[in-house]
Protein backbone atom coordinates (compact mmCIF):
# COMPACT_ATOMS: atom_id res chain seq x y z
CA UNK A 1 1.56 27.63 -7.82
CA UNK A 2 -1.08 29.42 -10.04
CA UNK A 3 -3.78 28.62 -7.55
CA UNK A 4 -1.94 29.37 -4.58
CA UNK A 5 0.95 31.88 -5.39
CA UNK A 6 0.79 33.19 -2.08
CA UNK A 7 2.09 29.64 -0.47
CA UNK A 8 5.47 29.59 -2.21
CA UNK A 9 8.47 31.49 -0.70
CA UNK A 10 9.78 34.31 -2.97
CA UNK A 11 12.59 32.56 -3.62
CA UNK A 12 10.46 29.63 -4.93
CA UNK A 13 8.46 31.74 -6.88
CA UNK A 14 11.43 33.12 -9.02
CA UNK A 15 12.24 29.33 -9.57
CA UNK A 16 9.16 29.36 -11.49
CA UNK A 17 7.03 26.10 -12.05
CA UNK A 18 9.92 24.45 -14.61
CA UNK A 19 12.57 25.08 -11.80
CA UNK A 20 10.37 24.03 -9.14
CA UNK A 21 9.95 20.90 -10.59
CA UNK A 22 13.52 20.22 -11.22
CA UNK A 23 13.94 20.49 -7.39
CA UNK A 24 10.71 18.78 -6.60
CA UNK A 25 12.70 16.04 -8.26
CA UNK A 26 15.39 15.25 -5.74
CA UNK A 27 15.35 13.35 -2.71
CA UNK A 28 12.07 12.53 -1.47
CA UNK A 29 10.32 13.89 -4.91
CA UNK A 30 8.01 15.99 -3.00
CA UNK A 31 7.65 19.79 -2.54
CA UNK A 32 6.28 20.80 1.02
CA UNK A 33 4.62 24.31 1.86
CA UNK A 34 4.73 24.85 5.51
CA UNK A 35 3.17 27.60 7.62
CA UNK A 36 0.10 27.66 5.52
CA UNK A 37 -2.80 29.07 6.89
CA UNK A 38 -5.67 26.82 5.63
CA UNK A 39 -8.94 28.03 7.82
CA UNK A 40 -7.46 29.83 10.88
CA UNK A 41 -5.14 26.93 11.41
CA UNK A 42 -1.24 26.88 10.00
CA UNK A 43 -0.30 23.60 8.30
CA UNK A 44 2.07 21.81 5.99
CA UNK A 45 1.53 20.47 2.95
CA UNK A 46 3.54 18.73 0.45
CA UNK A 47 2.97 17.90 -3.23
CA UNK A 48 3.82 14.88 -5.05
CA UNK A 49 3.36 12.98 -8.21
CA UNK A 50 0.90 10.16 -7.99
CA UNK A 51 3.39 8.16 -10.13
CA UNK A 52 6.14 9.35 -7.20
CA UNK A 53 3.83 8.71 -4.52
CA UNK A 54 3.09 5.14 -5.25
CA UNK A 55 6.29 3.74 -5.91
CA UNK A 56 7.59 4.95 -2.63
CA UNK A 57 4.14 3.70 -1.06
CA UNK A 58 4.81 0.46 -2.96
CA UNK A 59 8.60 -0.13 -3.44
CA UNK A 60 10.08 2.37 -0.56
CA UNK A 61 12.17 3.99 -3.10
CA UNK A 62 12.99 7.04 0.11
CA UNK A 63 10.82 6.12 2.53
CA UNK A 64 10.26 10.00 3.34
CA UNK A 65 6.46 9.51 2.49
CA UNK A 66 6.05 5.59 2.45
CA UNK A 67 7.32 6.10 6.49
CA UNK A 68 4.88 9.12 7.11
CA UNK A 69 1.82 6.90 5.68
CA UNK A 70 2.73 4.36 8.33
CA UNK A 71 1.26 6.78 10.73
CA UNK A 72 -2.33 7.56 11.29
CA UNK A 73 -2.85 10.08 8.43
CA UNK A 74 -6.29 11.64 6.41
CA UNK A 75 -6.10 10.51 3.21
CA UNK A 76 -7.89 12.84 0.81
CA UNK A 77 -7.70 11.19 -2.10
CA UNK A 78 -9.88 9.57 -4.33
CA UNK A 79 -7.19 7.79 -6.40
CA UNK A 80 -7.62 4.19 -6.37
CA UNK A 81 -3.93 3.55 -7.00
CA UNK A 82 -2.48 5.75 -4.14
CA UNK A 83 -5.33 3.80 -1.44
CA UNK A 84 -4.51 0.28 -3.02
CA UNK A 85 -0.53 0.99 -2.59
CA UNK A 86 -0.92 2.34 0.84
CA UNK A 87 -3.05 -0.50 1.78
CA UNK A 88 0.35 -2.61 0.42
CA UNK A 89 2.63 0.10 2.30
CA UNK A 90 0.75 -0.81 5.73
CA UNK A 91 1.34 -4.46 5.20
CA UNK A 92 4.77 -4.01 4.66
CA UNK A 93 5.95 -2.15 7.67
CA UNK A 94 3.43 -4.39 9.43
CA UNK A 95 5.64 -7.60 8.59
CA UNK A 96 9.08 -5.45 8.51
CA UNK A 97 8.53 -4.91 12.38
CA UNK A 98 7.25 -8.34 13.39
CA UNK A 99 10.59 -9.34 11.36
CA UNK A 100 12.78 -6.79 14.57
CA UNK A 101 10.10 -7.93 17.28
CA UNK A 102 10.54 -10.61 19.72
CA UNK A 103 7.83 -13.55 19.93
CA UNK A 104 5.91 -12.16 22.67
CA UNK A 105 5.47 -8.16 22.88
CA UNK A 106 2.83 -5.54 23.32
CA UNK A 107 0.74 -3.76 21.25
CA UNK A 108 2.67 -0.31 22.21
CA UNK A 109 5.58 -1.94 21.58
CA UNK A 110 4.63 -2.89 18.17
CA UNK A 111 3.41 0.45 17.06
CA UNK A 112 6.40 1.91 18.56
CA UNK A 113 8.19 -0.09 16.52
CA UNK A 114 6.31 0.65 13.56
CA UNK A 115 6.23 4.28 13.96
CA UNK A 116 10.33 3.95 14.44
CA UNK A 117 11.05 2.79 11.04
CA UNK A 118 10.83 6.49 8.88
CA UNK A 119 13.58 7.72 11.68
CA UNK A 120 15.76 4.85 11.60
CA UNK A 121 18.89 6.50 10.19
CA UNK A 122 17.52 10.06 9.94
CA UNK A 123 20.08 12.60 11.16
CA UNK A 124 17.84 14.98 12.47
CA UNK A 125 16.55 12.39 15.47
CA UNK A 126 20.09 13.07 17.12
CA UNK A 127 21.04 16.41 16.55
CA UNK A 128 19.92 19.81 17.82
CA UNK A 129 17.49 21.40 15.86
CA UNK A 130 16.50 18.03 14.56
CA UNK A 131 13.29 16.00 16.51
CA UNK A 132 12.14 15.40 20.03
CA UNK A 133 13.96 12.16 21.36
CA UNK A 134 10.23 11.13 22.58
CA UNK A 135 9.09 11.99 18.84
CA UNK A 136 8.12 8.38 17.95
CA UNK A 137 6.59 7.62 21.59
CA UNK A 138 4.34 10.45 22.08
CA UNK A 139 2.83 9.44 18.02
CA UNK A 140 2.09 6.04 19.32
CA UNK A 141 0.62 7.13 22.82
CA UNK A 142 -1.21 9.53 21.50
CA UNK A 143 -2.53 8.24 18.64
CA UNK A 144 -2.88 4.39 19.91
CA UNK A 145 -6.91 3.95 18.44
CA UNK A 146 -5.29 5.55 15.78
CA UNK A 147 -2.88 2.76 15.21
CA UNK A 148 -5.57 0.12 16.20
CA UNK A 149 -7.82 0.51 13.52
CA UNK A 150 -5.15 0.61 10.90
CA UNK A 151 -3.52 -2.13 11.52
CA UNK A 152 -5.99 -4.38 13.42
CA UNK A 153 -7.40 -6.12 10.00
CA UNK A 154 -3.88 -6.58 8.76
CA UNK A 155 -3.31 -8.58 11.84
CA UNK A 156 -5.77 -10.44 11.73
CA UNK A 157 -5.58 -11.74 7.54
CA UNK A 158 -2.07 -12.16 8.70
CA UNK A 159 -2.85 -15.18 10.56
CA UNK A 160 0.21 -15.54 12.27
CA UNK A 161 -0.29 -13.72 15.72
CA UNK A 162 -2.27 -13.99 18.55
CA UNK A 163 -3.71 -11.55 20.47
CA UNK A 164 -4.64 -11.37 24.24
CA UNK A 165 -6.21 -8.48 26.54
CA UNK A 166 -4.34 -8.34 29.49
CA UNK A 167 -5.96 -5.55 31.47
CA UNK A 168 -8.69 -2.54 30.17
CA UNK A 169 -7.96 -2.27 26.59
CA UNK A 170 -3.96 -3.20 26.77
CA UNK A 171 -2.89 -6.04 24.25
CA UNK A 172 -0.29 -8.34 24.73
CA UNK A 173 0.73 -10.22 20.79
CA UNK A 174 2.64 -13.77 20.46
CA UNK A 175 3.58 -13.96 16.86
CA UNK A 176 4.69 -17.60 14.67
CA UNK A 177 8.51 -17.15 14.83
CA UNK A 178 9.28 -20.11 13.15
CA UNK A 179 11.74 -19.69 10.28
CA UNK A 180 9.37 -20.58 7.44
CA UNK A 181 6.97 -17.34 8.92
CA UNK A 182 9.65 -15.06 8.87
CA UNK A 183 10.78 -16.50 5.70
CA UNK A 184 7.73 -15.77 4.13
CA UNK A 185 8.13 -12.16 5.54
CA UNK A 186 11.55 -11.29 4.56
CA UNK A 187 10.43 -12.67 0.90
CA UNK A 188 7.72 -9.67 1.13
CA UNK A 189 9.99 -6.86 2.33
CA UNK A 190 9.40 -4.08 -0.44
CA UNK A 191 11.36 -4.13 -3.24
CA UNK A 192 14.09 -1.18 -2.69
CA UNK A 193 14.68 -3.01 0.67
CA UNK A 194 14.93 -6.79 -0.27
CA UNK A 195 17.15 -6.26 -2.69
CA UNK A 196 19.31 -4.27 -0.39
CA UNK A 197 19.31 -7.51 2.02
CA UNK A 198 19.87 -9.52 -0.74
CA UNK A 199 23.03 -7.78 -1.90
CA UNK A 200 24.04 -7.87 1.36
CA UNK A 201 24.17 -11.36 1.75
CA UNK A 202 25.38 -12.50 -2.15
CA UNK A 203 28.15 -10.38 -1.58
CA UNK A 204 29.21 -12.59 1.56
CA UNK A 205 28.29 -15.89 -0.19
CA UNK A 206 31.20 -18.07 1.74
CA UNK A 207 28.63 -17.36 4.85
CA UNK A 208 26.09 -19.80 3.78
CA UNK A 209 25.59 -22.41 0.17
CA UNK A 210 22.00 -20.52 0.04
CA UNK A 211 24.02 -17.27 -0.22
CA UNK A 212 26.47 -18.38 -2.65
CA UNK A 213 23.52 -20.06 -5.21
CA UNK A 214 21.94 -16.95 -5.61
CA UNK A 215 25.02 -15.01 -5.91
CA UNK A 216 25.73 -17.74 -8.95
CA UNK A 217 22.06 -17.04 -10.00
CA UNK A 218 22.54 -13.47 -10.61
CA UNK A 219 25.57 -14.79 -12.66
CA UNK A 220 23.62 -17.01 -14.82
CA UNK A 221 20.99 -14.27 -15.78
CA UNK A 222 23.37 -12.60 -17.51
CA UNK A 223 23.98 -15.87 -19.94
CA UNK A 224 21.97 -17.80 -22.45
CA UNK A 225 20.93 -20.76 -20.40
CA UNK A 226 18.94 -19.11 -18.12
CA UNK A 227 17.70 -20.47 -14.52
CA UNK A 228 13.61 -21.43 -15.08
CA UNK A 229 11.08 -18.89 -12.69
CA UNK A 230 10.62 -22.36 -10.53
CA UNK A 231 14.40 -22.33 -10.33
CA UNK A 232 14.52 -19.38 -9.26
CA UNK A 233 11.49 -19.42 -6.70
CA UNK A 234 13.34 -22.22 -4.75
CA UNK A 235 16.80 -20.26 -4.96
CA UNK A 236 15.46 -17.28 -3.27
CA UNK A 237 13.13 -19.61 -0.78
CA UNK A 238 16.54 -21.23 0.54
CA UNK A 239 18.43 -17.88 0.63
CA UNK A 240 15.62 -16.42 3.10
CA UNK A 241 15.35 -19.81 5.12
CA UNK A 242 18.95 -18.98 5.61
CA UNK A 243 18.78 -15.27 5.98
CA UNK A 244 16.57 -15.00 8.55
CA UNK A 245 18.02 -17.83 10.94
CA UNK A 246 21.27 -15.54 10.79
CA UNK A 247 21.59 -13.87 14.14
CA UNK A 248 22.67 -10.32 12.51
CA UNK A 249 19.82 -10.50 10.23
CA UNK A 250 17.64 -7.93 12.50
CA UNK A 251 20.64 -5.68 12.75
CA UNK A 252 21.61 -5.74 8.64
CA UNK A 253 17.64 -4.86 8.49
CA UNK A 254 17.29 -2.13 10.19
CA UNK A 255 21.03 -0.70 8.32
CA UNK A 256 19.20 -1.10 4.88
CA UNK A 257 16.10 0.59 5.95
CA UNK A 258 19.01 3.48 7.73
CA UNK A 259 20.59 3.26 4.41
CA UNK A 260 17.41 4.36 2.43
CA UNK A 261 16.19 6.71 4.88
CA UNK A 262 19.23 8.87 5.19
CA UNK A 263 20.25 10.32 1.51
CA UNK A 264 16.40 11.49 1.39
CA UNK A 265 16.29 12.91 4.85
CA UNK A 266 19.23 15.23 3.98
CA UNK A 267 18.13 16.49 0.66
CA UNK A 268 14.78 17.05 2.30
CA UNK A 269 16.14 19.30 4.89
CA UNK A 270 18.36 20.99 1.94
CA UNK A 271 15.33 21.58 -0.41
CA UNK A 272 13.64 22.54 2.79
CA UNK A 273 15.69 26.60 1.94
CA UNK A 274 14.60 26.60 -1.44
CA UNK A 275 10.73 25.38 -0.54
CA UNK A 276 10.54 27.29 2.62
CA UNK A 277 12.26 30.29 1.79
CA UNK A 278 15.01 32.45 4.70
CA UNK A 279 12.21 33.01 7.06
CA UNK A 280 9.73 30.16 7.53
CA UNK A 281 13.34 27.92 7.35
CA UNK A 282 14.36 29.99 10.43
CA UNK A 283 10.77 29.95 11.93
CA UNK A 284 10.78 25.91 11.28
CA UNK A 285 14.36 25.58 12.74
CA UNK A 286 13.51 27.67 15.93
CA UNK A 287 10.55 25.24 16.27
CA UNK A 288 12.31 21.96 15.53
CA UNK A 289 15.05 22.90 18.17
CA UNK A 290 12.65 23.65 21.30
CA UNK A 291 10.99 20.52 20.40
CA UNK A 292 14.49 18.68 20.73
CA UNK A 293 15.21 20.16 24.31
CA UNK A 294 11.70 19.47 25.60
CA UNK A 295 12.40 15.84 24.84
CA UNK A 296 15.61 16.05 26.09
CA UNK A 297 14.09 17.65 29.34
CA UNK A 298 11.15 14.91 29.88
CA UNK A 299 14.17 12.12 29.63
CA UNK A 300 16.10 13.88 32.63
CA UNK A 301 12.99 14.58 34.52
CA UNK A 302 12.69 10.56 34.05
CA UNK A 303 15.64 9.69 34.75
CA UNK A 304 16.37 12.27 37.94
């Protein structure tokens, strides 16, 4: 704020820096600055810890920037940390939507899905005011080289899918479904989100013996007599054999990743009066809603 006074709303700068970073501190845990003229072009920035930055990268804590750094994005910075943990971030959502995929798909379809999981669960995708419909669509088409080269090496160390051209530079993927793949997955979610399946599952353990060991696992760690690490490694091995085979697994997925994504996206949009100020909060509002109707137009003009 001392280099760049002129970027914070008046309201933000009678927070001061001490109150700004009390608010920084909610939600998400970042501060964005939009309508920022940078070099005769307007843009919006956002500011965040390093610390902040890689646990969400790492863990998906919110998701608000984890989800956004699934995306084709420049990162700037020269902080080994942040470009290991979004190398880790990548992999994640890579294995999170094979997890919601079918065996055989295309490459759209996996970016698509890809691109999806930030929104799944945010408010402002269904509401007026809130994001074009097509939002997550027009990111893929538009960006599909984009995708390619960020996830193309992933793929392949993966070394569970297969990839065939089926016309001029259109992909078709057949991934390993078999329950010990998408084991091995689901046993790699990021942390905030496995343990939200997990408790998910413990909490039902009459639904499957897997289910109700670790439930009686958790029980045990809270007594002398502790299970071993290999104990424990074979526990949760059986309780994702088991998860994954369960045909609502997909669907209890995607409500944990809803679950995460929708406190932050609220607070966001809150801190958005306070970071934004009255009149770039009306400005972005204005903008946000004619972006919702011409999405909402394109999917009548499709349908028609």
């Amino acid at each position: 704020m001392a280099q760049h006074p002129k970027h914070y709303s008046m309201l933000s700068r009678l927070l001061g820096s001490i109150g700004i970073g009390l608010v920084q501190k909610r939600g998400a845990k970042i501060w964005y600055n939009p309508y920022i003229k940078l070099e005769d072009e307007l843009v919006k920035y956002g500011i965040i810890s390093v610390d902040d930055l890689c646990n969400d990268l790492l863990d998906w804590e919110t998701m608000y920037v984890s989800g956004r750094m699934h995306k084709p994005v420049a990162l700037v910075t020269s902080d080994a940390r942040v470009r290991l943990a979004q190398q880790v971030n990548l992999a994640s959502a890579l294995r999170t939507a094979l997890l919601l995929l079918p065996k055989d798909f295309s490459e759209v379809e996996l970016y698509t899905r890809i691109a999806s999981l930030s929104y799944t669960g945010d408010f402002r995708m269904s509401v007026p005011g809130g994001e074009n419909a097509n939002k997550v669509r027009n990111i893929v088409l538009n960006q599909r080289e984009e995708f390619r080269r960020l996830y193309a090496g992933l793929m392949r160390n993966l070394g569970t899918l297969s990839v065939e051209e089926v016309r001029g530079n259109r992909f078709r993927i057949q991934q390993d479904d078999s329950v010990s793949t998408k084991a091995s997955y689901a046993a790699r979610l990021p942390r905030n989100l496995r343990q939200k399946v997990q408790d998910h599952y413990t909490r039902q353990p009459h639904l499957d013996p897997a289910f109700l060991k670790l439930s009686m696992s958790k029980t045990l760690d809270t007594v002398p007599r502790k299970p071993s690490s290999i104990e424990r490694e074979e526990t949760l091995k059986a309780f994702w054999i088991a998860a994954v085979q369960r045909d609502d697994f997909g669907e209890v997925l995607l409500q944990k990743i809803a679950e995460t994504v929708k406190g932050p996206a609220w607070s966001q949009s809150i801190k958005g009066i306070y970071t934004a100020g009255f009149t770039r909060t009306l400005r972005y509002v204005g903008a946000k809603i004619g972006k919702y109707f011409e999405g909402r137009k394109q999917n009548e003009d499709k349908s028609s």
